[in-house]
Protein backbone atom coordinates (compact mmCIF):
# COMPACT_ATOMS: atom_id res chain seq x y z
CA UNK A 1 -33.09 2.85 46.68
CA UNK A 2 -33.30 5.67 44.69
CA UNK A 3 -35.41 8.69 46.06
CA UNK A 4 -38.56 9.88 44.04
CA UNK A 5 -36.79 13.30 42.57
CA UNK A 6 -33.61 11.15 41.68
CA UNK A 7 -36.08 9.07 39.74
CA UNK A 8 -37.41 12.31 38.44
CA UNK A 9 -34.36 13.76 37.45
CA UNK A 10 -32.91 11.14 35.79
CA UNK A 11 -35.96 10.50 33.62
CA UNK A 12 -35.92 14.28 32.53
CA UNK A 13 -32.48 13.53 31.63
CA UNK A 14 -33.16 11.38 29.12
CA UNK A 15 -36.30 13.92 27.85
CA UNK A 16 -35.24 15.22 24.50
CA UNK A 17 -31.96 13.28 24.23
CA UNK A 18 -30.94 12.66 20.74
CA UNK A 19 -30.91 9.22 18.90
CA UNK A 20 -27.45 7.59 17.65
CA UNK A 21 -27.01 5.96 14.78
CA UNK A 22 -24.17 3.18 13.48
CA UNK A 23 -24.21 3.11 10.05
CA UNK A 24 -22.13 -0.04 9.41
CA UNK A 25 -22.50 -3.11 10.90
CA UNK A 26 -22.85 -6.64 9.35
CA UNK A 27 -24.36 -9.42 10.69
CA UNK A 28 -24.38 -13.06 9.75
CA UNK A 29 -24.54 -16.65 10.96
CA UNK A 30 -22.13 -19.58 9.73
CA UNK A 31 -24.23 -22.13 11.91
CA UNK A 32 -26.78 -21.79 8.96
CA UNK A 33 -27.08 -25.04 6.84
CA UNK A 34 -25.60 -23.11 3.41
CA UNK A 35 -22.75 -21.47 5.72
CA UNK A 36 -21.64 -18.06 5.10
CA UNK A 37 -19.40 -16.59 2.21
CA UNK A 38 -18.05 -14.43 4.18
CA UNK A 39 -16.15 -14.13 7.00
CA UNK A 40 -13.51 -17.00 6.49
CA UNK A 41 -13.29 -19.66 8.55
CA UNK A 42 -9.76 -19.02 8.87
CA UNK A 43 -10.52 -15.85 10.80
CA UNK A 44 -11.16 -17.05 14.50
CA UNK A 45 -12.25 -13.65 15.45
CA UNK A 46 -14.98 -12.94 13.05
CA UNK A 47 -16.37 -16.43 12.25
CA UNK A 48 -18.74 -16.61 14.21
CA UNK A 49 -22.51 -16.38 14.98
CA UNK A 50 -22.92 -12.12 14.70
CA UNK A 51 -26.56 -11.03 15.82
CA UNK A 52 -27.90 -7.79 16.73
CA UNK A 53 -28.53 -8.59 19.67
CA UNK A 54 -24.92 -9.04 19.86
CA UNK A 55 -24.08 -5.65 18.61
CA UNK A 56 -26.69 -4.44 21.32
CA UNK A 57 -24.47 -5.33 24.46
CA UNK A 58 -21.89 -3.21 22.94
CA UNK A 59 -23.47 0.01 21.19
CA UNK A 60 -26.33 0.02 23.83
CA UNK A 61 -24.11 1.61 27.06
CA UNK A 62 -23.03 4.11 24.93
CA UNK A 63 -26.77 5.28 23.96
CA UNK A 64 -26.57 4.14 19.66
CA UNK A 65 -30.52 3.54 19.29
CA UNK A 66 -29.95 2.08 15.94
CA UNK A 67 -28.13 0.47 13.02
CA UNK A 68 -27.89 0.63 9.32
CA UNK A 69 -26.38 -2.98 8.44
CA UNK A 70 -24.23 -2.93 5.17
CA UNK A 71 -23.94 -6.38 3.79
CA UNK A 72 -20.42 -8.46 3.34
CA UNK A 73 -22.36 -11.75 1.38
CA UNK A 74 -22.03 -11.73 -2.45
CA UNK A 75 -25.31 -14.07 -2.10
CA UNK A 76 -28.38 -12.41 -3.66
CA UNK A 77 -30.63 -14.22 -1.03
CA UNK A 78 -28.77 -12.71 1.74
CA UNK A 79 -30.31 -9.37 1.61
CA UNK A 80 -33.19 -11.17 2.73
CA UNK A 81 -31.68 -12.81 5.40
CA UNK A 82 -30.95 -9.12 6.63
CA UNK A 83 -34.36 -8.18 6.02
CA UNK A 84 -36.11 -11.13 7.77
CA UNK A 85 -33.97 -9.98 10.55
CA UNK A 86 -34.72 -6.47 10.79
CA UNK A 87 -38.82 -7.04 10.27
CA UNK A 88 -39.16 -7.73 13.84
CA UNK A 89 -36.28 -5.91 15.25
CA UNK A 90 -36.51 -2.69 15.47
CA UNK A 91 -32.99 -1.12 16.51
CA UNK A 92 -32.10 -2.17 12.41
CA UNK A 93 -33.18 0.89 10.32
CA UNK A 94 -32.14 -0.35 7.00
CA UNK A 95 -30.17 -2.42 5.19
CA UNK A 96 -27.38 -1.57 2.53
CA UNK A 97 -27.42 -4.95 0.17
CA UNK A 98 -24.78 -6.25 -2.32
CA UNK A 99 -26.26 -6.49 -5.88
CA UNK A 100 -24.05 -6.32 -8.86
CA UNK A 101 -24.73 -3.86 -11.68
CA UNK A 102 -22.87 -5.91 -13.46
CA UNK A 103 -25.41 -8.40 -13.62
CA UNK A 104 -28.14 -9.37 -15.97
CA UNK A 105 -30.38 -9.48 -12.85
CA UNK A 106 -29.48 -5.97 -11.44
CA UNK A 107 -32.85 -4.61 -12.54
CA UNK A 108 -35.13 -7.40 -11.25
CA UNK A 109 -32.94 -7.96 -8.14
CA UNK A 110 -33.72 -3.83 -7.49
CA UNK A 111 -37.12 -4.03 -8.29
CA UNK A 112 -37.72 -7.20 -5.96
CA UNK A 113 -35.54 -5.56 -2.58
CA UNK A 114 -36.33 -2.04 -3.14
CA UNK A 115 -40.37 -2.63 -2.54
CA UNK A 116 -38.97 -2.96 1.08
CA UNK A 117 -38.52 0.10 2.68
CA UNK A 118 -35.73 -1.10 4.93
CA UNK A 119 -34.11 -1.53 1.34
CA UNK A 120 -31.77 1.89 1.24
CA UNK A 121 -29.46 0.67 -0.94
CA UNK A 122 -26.32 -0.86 -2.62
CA UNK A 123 -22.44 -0.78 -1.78
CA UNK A 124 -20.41 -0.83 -4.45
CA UNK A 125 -16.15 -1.55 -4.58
CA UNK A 126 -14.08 0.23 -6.92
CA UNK A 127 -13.97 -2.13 -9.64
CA UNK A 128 -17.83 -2.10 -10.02
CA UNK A 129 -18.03 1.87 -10.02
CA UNK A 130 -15.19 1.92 -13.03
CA UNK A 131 -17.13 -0.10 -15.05
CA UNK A 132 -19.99 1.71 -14.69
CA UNK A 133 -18.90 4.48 -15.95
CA UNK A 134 -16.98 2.57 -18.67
CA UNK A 135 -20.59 1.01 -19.85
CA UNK A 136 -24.02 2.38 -20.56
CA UNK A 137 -26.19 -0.38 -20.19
CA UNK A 138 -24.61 -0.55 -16.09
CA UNK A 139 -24.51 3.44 -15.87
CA UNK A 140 -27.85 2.92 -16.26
CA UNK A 141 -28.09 0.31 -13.45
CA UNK A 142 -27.16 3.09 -11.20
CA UNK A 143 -29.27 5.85 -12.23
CA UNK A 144 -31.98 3.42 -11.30
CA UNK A 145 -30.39 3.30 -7.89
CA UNK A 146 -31.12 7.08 -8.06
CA UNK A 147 -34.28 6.72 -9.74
CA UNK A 148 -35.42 4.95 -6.85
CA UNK A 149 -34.63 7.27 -4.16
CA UNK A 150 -31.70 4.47 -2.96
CA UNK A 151 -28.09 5.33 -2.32
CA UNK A 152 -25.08 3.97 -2.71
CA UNK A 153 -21.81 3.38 -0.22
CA UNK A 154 -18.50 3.35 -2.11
CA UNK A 155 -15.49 1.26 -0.46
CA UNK A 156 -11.93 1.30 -1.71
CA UNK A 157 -8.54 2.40 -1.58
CA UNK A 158 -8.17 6.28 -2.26
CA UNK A 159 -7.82 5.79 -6.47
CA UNK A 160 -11.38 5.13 -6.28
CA UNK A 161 -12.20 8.65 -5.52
CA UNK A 162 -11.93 10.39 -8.97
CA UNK A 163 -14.34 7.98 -9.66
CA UNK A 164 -16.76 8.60 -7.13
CA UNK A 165 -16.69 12.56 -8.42
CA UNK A 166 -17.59 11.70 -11.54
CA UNK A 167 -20.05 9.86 -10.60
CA UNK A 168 -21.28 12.69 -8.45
CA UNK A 169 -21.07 14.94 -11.32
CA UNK A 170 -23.45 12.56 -13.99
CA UNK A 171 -25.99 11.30 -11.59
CA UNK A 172 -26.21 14.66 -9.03
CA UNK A 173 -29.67 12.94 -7.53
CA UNK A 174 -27.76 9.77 -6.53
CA UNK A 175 -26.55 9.95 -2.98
CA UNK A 176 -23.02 8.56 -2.05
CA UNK A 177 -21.48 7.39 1.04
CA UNK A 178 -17.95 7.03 1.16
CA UNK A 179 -16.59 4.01 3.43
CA UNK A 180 -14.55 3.48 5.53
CA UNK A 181 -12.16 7.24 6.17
CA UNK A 182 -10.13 8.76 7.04
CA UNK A 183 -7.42 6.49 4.68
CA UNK A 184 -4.08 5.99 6.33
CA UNK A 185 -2.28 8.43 5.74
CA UNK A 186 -5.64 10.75 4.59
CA UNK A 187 -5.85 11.53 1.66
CA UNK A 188 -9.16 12.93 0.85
CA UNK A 189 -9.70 15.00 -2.73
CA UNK A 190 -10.71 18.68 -1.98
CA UNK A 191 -13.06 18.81 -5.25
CA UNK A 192 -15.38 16.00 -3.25
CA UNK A 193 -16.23 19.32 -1.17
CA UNK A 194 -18.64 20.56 -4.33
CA UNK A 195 -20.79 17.69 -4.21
CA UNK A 196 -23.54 18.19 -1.90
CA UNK A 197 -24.44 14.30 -2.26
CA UNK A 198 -21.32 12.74 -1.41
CA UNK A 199 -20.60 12.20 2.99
CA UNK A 200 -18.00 10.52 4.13
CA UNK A 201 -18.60 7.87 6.88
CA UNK A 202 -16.10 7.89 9.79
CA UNK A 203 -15.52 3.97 10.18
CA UNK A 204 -11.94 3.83 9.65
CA UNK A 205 -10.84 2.66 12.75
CA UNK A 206 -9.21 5.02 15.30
CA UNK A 207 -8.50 8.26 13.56
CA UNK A 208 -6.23 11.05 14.75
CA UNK A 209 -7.19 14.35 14.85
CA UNK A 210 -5.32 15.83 12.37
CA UNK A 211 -6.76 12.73 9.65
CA UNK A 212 -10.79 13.78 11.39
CA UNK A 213 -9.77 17.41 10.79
CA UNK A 214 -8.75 16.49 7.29
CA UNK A 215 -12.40 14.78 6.43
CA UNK A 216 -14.13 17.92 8.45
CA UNK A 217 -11.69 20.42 5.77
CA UNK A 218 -13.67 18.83 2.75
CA UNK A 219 -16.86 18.05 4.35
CA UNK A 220 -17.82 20.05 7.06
CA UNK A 221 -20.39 19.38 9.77
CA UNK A 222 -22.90 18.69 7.31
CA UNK A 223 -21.69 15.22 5.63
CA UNK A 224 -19.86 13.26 7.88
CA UNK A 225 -21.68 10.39 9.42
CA UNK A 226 -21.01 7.93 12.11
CA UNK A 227 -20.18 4.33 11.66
CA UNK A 228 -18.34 1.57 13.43
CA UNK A 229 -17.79 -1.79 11.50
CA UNK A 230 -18.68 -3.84 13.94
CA UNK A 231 -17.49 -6.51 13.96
CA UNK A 232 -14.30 -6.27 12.23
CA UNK A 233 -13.30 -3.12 13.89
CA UNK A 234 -12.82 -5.62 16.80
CA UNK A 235 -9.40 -6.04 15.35
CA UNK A 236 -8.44 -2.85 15.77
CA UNK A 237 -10.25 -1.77 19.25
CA UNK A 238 -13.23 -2.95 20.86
CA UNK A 239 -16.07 -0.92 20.80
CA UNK A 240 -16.43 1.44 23.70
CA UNK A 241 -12.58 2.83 22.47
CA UNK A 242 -14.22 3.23 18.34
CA UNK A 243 -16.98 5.70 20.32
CA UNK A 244 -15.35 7.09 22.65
CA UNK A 245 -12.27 8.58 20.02
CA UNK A 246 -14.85 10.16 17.30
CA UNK A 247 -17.28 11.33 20.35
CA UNK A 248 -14.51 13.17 22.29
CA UNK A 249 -13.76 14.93 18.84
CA UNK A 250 -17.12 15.86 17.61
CA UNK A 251 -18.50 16.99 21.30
CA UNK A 252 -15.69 19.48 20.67
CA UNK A 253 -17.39 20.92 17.74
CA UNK A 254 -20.33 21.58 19.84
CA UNK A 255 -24.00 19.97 20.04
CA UNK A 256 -25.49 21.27 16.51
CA UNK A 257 -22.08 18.99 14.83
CA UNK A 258 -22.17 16.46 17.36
CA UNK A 259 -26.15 15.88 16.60
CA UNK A 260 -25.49 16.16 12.63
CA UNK A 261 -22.51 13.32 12.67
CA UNK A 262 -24.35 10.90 15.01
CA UNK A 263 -27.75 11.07 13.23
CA UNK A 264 -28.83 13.56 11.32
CA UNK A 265 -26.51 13.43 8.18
CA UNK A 266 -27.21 9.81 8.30
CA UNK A 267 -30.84 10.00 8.16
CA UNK A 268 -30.11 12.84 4.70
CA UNK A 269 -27.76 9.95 3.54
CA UNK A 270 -29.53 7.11 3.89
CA UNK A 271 -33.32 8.14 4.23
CA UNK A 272 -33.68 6.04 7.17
CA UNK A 273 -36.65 6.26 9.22
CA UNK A 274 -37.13 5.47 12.74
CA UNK A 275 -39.06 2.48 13.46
């Protein structure tokens, strides 16, 4: 048994320790009755039941406190199913939904998920983002992201970049994550470095150094954020190995950096709040 000052000292240990956030995960259940669009059932890995409870056994030893979930489903109705999920469990912080500005029910879909808090807001491929800037009526779909106080994560292959700055540059009060970095091989713009409201989120697998030193080049300590994509970065390492590569390399940049990636450019980005 453990004496009383062991007790002690571990408990003043964990006395000011600070708070780690994932900010992509996705969860989903193919057991429901409707199914799931997404993952395949072709994919014996991912299709499967995906809880967070699940993504608990695997964050928790590492001391992640909590999780922004980004959501894979195309289905409208399934950024409810996140949020049903997350009203009684408290380790979800927020939710990143799929709604298409593309649609003629962008503004009532907003209106309807963004009176929930846990709401933070869209992700967006390349595709969409091009045409919004190609039309007015869905440029104006995502200034009302902005309007709002919501954000928006950005996924896609490297081309989609000059679009993101422009973006940037016509709506400077709506915040952007990029997904997914460092590309393979990196390949990160240097102008992204002037917009204050663009981060880049570190779930690209298992970087190298020289591809986390490229991101840190453009966006410093300040916008870089920590994320995992759990699940599917099971098919590239499991968990523990994801943590372990990006926490050996911002410890290295010392506490101040190490705090900023694993939470607090996060909670800028995303506006979460802890529960």
């Amino acid at each position: 048994m453990m004496t009383r000052r062991e007790l002690m000292a571990g408990a003043a240990g964990l006395i000011g320790k600070s708070p780690i956030v994932d900010t992509h995960t996705h969860f989903y259940d193919p057991s429901r009755k409707q199914g799931v669009p997404w993952p395949s059932k072709t994919d014996p890995l991912l299709y499967r039941t995906v809880l967070p409870a699940d993504w608990r056994k695997v964050a928790t030893p590492h001391g992640v406190t909590g999780t922004v979930v980004v959501e894979a489903s195309a289905w409208v109705d399934d950024n409810q199913w996140i949020l049903d999920l997350a009203k009684n469990d408290k380790s979800l912080l927020g939710l990143v939904g799929h709604l298409e500005p593309t649609s003629a029910d962008f503004a009532a879909n907003l209106e309807r998920f963004a009176k929930n808090k846990l709401f933070l807001g869209i992700r967006l491929s390349a595709r969409p983002i091009a045409e919004c800037l190609a039309n007015p009526v869905q440029f104006a779909n995502l200034k009302r992201l902005a309007d709002a106080g919501l954000m928006l994560d950005a996924i896609g292959q490297p081309e989609m970049l000059t679009d993101v700055a422009r973006l940037a540059e016509r709506i400077p009060a709506l915040r952007i994550v990029i997904d997914h970095v460092p590309y393979s091989p990196p390949r990160m713009p240097k102008e992204l470095a002037q917009y204050p409201q663009v981060y880049a989120k570190v779930s690209g697998g298992m970087p190298s150094t020289d591809a986390l030193d490229e991101l840190w080049s453009v966006f410093g300590e300040d916008r870089l954020v920590y994320g995992s994509n759990w699940p599917v970065s099971d098919k590239v390492a499991p968990y523990a190995d994801i943590f372990g590569n990006v926490k050996k390399y911002f410890a290295a940049k010392g506490r101040v950096a190490e705090e900023k990636y694993f939470w607090k450019n996060s909670q800028a980005a995303y506006r979460w709040k802890t529960r």
